[in-house]
N, C-alpha and C. Protein backbone atom coordinates (compact mmCIF):
# COMPACT_ATOMS: atom_id res chain seq x y z
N UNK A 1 135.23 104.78 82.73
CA UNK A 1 134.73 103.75 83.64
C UNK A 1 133.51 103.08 83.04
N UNK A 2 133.63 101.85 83.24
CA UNK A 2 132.24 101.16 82.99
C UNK A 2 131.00 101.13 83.57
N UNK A 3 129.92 101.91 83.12
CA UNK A 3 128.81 101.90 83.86
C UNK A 3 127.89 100.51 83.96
N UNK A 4 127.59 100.24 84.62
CA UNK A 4 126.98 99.26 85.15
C UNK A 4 124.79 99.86 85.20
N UNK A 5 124.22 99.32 84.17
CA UNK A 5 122.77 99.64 84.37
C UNK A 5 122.44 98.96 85.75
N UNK A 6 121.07 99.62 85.93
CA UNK A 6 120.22 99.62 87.07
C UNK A 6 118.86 99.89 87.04
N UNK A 7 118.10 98.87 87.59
CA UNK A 7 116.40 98.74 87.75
C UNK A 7 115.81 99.17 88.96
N UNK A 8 114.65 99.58 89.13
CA UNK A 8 114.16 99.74 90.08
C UNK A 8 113.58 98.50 90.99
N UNK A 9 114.16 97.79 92.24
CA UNK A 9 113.25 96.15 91.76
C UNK A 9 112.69 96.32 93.41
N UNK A 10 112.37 97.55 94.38
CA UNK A 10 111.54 97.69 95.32
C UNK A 10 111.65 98.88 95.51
N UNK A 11 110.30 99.27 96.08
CA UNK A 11 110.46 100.35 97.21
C UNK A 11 109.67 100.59 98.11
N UNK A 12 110.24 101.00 99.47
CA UNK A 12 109.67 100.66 100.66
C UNK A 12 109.37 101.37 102.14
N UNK A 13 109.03 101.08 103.00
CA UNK A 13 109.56 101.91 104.21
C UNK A 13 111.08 101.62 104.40
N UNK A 14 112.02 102.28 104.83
CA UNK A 14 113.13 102.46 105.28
C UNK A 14 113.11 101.62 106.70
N UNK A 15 113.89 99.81 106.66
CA UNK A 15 114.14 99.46 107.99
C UNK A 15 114.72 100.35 108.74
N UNK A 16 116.35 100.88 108.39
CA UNK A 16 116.63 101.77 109.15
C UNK A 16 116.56 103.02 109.95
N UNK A 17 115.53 104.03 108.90
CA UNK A 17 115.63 105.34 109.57
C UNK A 17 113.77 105.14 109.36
N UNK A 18 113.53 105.65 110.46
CA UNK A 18 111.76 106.15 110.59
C UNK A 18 111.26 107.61 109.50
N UNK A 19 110.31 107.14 108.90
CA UNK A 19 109.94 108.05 108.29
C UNK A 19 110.75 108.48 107.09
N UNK A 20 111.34 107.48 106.40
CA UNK A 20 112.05 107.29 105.03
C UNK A 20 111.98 106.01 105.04
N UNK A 21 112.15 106.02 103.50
CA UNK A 21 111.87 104.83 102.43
C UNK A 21 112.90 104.67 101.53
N UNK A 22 112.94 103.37 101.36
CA UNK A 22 114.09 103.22 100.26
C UNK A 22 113.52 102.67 99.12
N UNK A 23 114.78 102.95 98.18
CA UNK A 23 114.37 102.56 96.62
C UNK A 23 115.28 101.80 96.26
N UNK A 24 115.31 100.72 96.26
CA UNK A 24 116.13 99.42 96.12
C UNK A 24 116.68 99.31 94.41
N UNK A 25 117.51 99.53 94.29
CA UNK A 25 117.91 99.52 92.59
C UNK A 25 118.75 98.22 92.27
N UNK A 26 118.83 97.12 91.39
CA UNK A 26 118.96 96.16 90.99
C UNK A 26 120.11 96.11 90.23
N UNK A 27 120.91 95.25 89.71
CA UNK A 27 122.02 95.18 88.43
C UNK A 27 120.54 94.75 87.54
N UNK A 28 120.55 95.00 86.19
CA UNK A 28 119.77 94.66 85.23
C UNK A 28 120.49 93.26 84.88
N UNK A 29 121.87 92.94 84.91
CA UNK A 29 123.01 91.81 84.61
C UNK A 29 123.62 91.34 85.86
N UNK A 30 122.73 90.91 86.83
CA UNK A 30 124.01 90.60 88.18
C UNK A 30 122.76 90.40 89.03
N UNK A 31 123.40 90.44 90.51
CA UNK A 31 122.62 89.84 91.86
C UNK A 31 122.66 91.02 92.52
N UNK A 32 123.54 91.96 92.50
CA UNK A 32 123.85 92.97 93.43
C UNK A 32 122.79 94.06 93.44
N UNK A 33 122.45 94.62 94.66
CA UNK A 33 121.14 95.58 95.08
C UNK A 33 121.64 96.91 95.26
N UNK A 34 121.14 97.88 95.31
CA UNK A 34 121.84 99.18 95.66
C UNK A 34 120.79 99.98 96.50
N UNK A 35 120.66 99.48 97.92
CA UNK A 35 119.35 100.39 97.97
C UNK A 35 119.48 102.23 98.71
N UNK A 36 118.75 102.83 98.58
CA UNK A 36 119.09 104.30 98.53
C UNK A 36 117.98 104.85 99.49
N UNK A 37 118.16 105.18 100.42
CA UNK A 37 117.59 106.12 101.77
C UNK A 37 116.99 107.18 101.15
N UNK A 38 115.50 107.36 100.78
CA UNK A 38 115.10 108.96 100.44
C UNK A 38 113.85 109.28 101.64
N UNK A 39 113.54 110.79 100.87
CA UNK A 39 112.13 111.17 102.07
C UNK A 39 110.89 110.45 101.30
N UNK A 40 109.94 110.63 101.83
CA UNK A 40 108.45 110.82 101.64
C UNK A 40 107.98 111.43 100.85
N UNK A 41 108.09 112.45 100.18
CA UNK A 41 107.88 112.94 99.07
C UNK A 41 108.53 112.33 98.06
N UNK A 42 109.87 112.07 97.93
CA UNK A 42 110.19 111.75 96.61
C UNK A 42 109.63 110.23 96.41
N UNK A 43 109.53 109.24 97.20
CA UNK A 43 109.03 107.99 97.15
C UNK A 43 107.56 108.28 96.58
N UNK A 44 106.90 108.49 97.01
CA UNK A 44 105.71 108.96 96.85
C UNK A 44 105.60 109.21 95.21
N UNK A 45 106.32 110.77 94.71
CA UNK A 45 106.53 110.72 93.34
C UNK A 45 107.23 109.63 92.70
N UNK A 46 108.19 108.66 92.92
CA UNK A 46 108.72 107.79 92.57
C UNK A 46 107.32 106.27 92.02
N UNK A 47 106.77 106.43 93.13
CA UNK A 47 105.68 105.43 92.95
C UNK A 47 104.57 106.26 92.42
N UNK A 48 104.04 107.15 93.00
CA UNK A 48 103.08 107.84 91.09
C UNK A 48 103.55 107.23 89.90
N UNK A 49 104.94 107.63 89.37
CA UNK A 49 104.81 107.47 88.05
C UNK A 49 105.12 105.90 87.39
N UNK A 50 105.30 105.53 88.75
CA UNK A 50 105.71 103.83 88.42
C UNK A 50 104.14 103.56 88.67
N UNK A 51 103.61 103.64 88.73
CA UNK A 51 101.48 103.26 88.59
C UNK A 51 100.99 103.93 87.65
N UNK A 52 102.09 104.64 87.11
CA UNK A 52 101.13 105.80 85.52
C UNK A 52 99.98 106.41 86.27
N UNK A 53 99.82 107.10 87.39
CA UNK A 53 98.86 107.75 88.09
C UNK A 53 98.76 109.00 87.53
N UNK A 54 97.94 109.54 87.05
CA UNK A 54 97.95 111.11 86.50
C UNK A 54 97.49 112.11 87.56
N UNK A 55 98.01 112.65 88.39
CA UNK A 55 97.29 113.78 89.25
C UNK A 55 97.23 114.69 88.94
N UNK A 56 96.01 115.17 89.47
CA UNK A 56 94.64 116.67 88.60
C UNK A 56 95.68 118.02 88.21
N UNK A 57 96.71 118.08 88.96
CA UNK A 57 97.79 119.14 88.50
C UNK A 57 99.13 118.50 88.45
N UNK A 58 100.22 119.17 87.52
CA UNK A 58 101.46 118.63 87.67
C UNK A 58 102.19 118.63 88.87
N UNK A 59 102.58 117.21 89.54
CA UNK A 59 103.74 117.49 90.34
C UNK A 59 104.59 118.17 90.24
N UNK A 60 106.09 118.69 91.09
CA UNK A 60 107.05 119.06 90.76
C UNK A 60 107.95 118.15 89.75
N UNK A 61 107.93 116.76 89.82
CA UNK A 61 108.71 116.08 89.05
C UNK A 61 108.57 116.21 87.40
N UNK A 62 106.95 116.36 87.60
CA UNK A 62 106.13 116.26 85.95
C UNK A 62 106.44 117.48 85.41
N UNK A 63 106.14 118.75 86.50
CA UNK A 63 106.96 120.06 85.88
C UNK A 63 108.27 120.22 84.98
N UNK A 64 108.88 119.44 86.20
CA UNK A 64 110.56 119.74 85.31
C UNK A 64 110.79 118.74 84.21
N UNK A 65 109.68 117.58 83.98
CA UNK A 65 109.61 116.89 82.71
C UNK A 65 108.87 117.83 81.09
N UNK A 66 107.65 118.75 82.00
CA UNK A 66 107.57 119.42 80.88
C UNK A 66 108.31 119.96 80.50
N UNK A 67 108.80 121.11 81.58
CA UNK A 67 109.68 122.10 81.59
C UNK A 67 110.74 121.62 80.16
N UNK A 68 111.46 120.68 80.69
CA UNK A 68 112.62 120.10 79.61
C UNK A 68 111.98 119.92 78.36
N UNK A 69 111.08 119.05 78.14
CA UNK A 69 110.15 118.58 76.97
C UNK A 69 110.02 119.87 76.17
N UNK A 70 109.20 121.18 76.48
CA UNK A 70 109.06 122.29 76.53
C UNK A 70 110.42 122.83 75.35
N UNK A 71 111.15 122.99 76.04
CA UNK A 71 112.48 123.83 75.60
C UNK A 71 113.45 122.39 75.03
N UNK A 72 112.60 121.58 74.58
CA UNK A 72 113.37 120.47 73.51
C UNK A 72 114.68 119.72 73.72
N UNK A 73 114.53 119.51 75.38
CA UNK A 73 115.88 118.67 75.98
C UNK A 73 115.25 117.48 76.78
N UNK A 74 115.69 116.49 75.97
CA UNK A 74 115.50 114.50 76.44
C UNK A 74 116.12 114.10 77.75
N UNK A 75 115.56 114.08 78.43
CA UNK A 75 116.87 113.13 79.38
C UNK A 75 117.02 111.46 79.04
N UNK A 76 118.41 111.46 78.75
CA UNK A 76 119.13 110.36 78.12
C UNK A 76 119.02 108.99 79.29
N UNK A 77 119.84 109.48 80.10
CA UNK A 77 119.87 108.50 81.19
C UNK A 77 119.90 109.61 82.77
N UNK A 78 120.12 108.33 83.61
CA UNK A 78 120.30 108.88 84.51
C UNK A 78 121.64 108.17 85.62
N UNK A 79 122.19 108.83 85.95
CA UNK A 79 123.88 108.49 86.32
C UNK A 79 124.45 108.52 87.43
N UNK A 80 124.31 107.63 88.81
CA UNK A 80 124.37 107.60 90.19
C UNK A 80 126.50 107.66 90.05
N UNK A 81 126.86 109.42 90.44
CA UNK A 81 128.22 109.57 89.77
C UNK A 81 128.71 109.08 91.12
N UNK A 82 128.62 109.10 92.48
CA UNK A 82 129.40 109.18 93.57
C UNK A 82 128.99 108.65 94.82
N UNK A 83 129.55 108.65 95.92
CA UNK A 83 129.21 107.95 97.24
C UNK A 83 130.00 108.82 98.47
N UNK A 84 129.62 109.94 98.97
CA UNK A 84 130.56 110.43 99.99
C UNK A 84 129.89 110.84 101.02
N UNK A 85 130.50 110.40 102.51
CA UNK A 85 130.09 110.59 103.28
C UNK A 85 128.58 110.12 103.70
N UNK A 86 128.77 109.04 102.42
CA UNK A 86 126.82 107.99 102.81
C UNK A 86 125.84 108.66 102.16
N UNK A 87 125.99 109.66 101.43
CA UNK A 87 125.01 110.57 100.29
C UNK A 87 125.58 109.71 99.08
N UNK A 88 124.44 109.64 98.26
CA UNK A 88 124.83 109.20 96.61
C UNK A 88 124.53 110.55 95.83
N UNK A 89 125.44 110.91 95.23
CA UNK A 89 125.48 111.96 93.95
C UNK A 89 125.14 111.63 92.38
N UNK A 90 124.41 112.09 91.49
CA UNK A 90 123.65 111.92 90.70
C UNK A 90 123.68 113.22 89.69
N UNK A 91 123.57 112.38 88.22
CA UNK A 91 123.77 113.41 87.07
C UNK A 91 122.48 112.88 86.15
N UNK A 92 122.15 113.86 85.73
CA UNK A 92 120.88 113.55 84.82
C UNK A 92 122.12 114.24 83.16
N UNK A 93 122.04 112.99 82.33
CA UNK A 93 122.28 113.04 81.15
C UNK A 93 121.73 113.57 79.93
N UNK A 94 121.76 114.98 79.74
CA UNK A 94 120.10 115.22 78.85
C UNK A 94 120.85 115.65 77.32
N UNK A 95 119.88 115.73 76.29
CA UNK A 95 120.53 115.85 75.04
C UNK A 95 119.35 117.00 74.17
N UNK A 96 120.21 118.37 74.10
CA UNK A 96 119.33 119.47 73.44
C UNK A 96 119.85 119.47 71.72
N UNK A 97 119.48 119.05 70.89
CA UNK A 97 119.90 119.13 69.48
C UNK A 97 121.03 118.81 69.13
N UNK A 98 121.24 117.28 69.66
CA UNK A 98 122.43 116.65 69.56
C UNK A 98 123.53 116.66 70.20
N UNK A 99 123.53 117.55 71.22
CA UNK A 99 124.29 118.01 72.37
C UNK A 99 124.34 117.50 73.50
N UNK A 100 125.31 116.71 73.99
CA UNK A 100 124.98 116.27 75.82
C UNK A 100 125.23 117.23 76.78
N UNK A 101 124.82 117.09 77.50
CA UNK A 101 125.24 117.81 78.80
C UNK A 101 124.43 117.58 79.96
N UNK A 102 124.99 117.72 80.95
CA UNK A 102 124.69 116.96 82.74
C UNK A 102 124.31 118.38 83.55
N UNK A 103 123.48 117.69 84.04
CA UNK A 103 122.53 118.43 85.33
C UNK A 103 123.26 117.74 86.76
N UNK A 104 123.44 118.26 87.30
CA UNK A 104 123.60 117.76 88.96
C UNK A 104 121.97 117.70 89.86
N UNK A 105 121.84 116.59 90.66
CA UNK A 105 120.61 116.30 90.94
C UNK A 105 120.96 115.22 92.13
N UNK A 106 119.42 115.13 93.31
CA UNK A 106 119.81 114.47 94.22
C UNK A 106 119.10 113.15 93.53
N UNK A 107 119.87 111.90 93.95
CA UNK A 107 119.77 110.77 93.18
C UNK A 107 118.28 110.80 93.24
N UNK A 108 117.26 110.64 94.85
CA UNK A 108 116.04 110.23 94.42
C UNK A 108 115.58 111.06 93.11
N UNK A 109 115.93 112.12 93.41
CA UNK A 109 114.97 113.45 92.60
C UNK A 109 115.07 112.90 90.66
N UNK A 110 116.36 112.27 90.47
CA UNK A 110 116.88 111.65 89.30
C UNK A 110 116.30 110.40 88.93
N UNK A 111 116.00 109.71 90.26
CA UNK A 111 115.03 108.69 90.02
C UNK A 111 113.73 108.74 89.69
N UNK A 112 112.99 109.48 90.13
CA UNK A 112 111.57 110.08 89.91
C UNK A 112 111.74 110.45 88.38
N UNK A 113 112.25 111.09 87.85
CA UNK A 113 112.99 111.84 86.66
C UNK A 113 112.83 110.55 85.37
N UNK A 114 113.81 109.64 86.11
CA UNK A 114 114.34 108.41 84.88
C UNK A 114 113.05 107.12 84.62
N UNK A 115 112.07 107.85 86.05
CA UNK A 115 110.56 106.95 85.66
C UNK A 115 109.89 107.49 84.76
N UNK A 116 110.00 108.64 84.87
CA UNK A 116 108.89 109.63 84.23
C UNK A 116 109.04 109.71 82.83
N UNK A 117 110.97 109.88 82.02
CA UNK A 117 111.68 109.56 81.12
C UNK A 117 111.40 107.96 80.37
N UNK A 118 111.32 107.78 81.19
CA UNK A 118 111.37 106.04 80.96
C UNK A 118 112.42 105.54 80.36
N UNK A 119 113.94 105.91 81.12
CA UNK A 119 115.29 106.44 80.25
C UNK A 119 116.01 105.41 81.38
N UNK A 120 117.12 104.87 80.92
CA UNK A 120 118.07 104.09 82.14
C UNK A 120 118.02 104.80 83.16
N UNK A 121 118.64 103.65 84.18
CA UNK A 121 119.89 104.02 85.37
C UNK A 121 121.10 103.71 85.61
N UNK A 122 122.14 104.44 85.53
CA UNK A 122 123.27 103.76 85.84
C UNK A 122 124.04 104.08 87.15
N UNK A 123 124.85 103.28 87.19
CA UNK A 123 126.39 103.65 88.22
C UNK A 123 127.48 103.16 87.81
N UNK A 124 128.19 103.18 88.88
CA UNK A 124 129.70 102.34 88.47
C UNK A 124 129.79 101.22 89.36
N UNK A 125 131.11 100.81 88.75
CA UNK A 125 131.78 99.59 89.59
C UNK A 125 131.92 100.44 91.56
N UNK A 126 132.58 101.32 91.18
CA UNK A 126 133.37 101.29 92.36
C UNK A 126 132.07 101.56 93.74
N UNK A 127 130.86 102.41 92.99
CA UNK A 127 129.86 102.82 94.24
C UNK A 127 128.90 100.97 94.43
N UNK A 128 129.02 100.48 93.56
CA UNK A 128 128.66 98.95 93.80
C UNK A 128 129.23 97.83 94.34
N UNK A 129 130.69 98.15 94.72
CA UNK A 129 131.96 97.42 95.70
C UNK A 129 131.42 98.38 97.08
N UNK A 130 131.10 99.98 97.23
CA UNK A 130 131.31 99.85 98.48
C UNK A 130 129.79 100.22 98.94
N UNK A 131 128.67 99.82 98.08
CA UNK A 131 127.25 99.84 98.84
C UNK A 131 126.55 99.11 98.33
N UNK A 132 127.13 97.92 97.10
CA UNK A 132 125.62 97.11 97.10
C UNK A 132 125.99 95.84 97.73
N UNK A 133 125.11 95.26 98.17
CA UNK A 133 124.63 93.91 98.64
C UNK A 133 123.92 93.23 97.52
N UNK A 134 124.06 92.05 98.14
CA UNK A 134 123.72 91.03 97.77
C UNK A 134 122.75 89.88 98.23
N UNK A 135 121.53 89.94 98.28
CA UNK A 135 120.33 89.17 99.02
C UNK A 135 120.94 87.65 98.96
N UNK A 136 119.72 87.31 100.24
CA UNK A 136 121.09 85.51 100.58
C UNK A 136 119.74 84.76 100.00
N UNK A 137 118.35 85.04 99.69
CA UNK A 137 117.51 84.42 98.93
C UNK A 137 116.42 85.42 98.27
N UNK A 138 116.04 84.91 96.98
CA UNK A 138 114.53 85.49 96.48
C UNK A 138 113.43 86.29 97.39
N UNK A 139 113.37 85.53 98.46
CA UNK A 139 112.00 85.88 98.38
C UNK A 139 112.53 87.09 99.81
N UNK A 140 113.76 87.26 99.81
CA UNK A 140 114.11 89.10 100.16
C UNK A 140 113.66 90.06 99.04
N UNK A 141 114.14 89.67 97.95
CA UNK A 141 113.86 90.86 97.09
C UNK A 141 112.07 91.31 97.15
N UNK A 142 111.47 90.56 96.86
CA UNK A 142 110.10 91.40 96.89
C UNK A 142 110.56 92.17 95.64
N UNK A 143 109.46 92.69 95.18
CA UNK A 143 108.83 93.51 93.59
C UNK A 143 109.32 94.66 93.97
N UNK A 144 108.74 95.62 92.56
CA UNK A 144 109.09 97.12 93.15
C UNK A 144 107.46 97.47 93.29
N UNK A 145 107.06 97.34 94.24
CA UNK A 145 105.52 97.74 95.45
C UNK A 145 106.21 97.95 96.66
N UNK A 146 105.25 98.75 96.90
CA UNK A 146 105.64 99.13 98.59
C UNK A 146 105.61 97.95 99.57
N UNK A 147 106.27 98.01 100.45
CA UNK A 147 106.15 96.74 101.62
C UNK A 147 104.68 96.39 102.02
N UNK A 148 104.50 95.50 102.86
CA UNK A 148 103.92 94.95 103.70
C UNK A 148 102.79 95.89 104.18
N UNK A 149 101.12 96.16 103.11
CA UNK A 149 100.55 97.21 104.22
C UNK A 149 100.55 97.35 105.28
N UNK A 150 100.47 98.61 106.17
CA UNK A 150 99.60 98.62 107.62
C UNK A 150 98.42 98.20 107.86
N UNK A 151 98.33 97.62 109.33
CA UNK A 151 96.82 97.05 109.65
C UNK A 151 95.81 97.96 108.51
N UNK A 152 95.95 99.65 108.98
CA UNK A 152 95.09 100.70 108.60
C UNK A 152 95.16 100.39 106.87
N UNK A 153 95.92 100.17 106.24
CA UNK A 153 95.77 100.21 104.88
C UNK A 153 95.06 98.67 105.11
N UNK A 154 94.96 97.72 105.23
CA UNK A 154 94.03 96.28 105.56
C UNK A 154 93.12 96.72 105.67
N UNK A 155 92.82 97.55 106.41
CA UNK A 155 91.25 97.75 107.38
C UNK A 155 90.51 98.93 106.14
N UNK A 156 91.31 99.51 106.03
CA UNK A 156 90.49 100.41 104.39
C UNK A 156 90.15 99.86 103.19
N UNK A 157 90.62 98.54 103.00
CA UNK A 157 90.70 97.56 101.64
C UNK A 157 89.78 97.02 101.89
N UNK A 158 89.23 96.46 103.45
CA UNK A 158 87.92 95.68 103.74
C UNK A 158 87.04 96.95 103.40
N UNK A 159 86.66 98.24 103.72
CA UNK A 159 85.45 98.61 103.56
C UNK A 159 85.67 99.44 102.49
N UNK A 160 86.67 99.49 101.08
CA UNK A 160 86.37 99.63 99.85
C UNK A 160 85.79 97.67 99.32
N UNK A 161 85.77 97.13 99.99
CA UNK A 161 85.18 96.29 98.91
C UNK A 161 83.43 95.97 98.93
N UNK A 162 82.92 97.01 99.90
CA UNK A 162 81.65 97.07 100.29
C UNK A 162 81.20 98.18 99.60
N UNK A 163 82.38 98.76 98.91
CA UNK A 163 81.33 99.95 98.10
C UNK A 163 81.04 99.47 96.70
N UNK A 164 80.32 100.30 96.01
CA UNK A 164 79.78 99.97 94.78
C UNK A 164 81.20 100.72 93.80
N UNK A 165 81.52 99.97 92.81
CA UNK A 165 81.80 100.56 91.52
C UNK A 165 81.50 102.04 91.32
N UNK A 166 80.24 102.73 91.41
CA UNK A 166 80.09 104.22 91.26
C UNK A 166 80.80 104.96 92.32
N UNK A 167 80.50 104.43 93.45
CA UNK A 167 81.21 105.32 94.18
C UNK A 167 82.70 104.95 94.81
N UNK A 168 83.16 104.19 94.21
CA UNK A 168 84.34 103.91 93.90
C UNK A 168 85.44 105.11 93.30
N UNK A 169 84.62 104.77 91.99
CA UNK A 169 85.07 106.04 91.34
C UNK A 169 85.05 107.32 91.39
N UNK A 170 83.83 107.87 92.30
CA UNK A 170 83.92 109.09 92.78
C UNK A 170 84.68 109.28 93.98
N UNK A 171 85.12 108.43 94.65
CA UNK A 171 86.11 108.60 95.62
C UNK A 171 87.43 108.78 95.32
N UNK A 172 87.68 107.75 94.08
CA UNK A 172 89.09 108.00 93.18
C UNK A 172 88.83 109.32 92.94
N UNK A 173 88.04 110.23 92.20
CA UNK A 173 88.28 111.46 92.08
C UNK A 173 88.41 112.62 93.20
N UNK A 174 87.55 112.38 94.00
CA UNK A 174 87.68 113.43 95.60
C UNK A 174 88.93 113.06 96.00
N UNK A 175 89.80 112.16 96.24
CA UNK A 175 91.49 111.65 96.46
C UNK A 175 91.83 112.00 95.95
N UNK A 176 92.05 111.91 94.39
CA UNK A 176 92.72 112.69 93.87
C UNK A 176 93.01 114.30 93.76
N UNK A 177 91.92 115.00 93.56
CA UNK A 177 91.49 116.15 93.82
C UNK A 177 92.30 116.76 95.20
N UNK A 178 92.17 115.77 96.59
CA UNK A 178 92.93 116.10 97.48
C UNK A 178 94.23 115.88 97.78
N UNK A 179 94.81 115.06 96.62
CA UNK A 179 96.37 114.90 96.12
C UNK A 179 96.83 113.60 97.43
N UNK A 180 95.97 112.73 97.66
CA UNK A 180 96.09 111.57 98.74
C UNK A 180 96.38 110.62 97.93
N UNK A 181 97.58 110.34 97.56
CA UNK A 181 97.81 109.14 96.53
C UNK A 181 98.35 108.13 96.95
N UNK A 182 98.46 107.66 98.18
CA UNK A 182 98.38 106.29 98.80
C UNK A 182 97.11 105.56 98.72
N UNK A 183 96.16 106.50 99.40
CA UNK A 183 94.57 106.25 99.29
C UNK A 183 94.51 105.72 97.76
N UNK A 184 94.48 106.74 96.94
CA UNK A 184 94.17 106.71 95.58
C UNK A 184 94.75 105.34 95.27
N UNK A 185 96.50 105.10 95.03
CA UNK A 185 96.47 103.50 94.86
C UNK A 185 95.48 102.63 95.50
N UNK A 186 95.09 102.01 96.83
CA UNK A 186 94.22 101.38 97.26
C UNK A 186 92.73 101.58 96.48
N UNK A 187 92.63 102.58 95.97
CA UNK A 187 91.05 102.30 95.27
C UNK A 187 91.60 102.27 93.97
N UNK A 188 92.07 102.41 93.05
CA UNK A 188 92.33 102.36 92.15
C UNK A 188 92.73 100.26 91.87
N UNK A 189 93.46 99.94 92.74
CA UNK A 189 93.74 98.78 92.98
C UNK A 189 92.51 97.91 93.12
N UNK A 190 91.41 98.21 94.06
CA UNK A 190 90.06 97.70 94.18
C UNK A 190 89.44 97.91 93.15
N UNK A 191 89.41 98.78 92.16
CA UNK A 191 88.33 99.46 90.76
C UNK A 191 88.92 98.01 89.95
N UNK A 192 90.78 97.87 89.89
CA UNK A 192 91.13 96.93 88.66
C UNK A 192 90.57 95.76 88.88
N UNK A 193 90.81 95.28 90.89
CA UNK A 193 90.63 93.91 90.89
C UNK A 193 89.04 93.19 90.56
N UNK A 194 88.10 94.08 90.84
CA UNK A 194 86.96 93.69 90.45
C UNK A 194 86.59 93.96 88.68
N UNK A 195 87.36 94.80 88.05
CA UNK A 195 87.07 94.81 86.65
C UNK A 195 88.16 93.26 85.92
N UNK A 196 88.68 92.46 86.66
CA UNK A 196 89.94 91.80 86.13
C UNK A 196 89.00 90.49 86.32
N UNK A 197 88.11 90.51 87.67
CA UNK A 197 87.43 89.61 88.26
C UNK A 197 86.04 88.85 87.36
């Protein structure tokens, strides 16, 4: 079968289900969207490593990147194999001394994985006939950033821009330290825009 690549080109709160987020995956060659229902945690890691955020200890995702790295196995790509029952199924493609061989994995968890890799995504034809769409203009798609802040993320952006540069940065570190990496984007975001400024 012909695999068909795939980009990451949003990710967001979940219109449909409360308290999940989706990760909107793109044709790299086409119009068609694929977007994918995960939790809060994996989004979360998904967007860490898409900001190159380093946190003070390894995540679980960064683990199983050493882990592999470690014991001298690449992950090649990453391979959205199936569609049943409204779950997407997922193979991580990895290569130990010239050798392939597949991991079974839940797609987000593969996605987090193929950021961290900085390695494709693929699927097929047939899971892209019966779940991707097709946006009816541009300015649906939106980037791959999270949606639309909350008031509360607004209202925290006004009183980081009243702090100083020093303690800017010591707040980036106490966040981090407390593994709050929503926060952490928002100051980290305020540190660039005034160093860009």
């Amino acid at each position: 079968m012909r695999k068909i690549e795939l980009e990451i080109v949003a990710l967001s709160h979940s219109v449909t289900q409360s308290n999940n987020y989706a990760v909107v995956l793109g044709e790299v060659i086409g119009q068609r969207r694929l977007p994918i229902i995960i939790g809060g945690a994996e989004a979360q890691a998904i967007a860490i490593a898409m900001e190159r955020m380093t946190p003070n200890r390894p995540l679980t995702h960064d683990l199983f990147k050493n882990t592999l790295l470690t014991f001298d196995i690449d992950l090649k790509e990453v391979l959205i194999t199936n569609l049943i029952e409204g779950i997407f199924h997922a193979r991580l493609v990895c290569i130990k001394k010239g050798e392939e061989f597949e991991i079974d994995a839940r797609t987000s968890d593969a996605i987090a994985l193929a950021v961290r890799f900085d390695c494709p995504i693929y699927t097929y034809e047939f899971i892209m006939d019966n779940a991707g769409i097709i946006l009816e203009s541009p300015s649906e798609e939106g980037t791959a950033q999270h949606s639309e802040p909350k008031k509360s993320e607004k209202t925290g952006r006004a009183s980081l821009n009243k702090m100083s540069l020093k303690d800017l940065n010591k707040m980036l570190d106490d966040v981090l330290s407390n593994e709050d990496y929503e926060k952490a984007a928002l100051i980290r975001d305020e540190i660039q825009r005034r160093q860009n400024s």
